[in-house]
Protein backbone atom coordinates (compact mmCIF):
# COMPACT_ATOMS: atom_id res chain seq x y z
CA UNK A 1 0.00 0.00 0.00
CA UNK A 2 1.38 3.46 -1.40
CA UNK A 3 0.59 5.24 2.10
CA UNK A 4 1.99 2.99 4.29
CA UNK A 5 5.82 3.05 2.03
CA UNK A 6 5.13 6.74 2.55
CA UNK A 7 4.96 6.96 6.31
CA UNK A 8 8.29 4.18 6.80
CA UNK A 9 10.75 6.94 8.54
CA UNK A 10 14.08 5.29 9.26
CA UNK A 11 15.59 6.71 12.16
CA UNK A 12 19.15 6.72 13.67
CA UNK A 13 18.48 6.54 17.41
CA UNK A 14 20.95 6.59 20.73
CA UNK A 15 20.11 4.76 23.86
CA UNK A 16 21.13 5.68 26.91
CA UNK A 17 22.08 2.93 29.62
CA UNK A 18 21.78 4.47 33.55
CA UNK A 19 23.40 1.01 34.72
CA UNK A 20 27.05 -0.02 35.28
CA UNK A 21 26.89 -3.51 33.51
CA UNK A 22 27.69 -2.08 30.55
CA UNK A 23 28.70 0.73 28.45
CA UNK A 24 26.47 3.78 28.71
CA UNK A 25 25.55 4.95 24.83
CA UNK A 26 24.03 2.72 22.15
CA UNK A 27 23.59 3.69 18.76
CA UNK A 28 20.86 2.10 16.13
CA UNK A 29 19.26 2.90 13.39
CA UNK A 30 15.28 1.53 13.19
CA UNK A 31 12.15 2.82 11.62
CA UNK A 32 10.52 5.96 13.70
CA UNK A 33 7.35 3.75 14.76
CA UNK A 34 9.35 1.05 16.34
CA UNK A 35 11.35 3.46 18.06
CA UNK A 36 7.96 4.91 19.38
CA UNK A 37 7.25 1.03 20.20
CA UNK A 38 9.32 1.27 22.64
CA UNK A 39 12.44 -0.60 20.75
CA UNK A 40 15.72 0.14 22.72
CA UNK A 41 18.02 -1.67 20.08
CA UNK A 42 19.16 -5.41 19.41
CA UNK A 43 22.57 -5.63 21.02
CA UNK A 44 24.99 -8.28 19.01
CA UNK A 45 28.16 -8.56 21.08
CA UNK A 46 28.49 -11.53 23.13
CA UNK A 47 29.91 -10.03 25.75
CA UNK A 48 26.84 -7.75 26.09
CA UNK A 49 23.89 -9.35 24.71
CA UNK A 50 22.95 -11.19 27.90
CA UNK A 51 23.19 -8.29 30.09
CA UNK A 52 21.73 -6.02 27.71
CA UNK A 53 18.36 -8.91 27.54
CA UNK A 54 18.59 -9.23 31.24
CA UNK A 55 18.48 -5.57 31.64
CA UNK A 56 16.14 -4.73 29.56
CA UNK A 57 13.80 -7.01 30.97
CA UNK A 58 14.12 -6.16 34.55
CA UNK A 59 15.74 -2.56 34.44
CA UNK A 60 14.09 -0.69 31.68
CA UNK A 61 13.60 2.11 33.32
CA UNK A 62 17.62 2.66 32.92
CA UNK A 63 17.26 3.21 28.78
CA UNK A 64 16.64 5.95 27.74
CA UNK A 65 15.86 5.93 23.70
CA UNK A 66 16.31 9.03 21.38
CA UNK A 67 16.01 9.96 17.92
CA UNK A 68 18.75 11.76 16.97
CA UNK A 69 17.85 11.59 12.40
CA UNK A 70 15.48 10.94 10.37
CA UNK A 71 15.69 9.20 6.74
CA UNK A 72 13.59 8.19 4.14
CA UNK A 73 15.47 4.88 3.25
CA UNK A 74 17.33 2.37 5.74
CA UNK A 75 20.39 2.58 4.13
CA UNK A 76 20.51 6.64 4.72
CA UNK A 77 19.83 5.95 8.65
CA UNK A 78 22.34 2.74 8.49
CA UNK A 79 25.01 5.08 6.92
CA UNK A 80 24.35 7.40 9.76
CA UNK A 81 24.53 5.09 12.41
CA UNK A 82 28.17 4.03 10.85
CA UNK A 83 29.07 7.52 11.19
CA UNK A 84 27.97 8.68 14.81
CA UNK A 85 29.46 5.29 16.04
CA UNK A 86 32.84 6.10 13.92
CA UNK A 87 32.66 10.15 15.02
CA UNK A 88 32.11 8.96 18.67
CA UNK A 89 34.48 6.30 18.55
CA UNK A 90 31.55 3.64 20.01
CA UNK A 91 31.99 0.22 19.06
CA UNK A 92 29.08 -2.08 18.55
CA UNK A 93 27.96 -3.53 21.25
């Protein structure tokens, strides 16, 4: 459906972590209306990606999730992503 390509907004988002298990910025790139799901981010580091589950699912009131772009295609937001993580020097967690 023509209106429903229209409204896809890719976003490049950056979590913020209030614990100490881990490190405290995260940054993604999703559609806007997952973000406003409540998605946090998908973390793919083993050394993280228990914690970050576990934390998640009894801490979430220690993420904090913002937009900080807005795209119209994935790859624009993905290519963003790349550069905040390589202008901030964050790995991927």
């Amino acid at each position: 459906h023509k209106d429903t390509a229209m409204s896809n907004i890719y976003v490049t988002y950056l979590t913020i972590y209030y614990g100490n298990k881990m490190p405290m910025f995260y940054i993604g790139s999703s559609t806007e209306k997952r973000i406003e799901n409540g998605y946090k981010g998908s973390v793919s580091s083993k050394m993280y990606k228990h914690i970050w589950t576990q934390e998640l699912r009894t801490k979430s009131h220690l993420f904090k999730t913002l937009i900080i772009s807005r795209h119209s295609t994935n790859k624009e937001a993905k290519e963003k992503e790349l550069f905040f993580q390589k202008k901030l020097n964050f790995g991927v967690l």
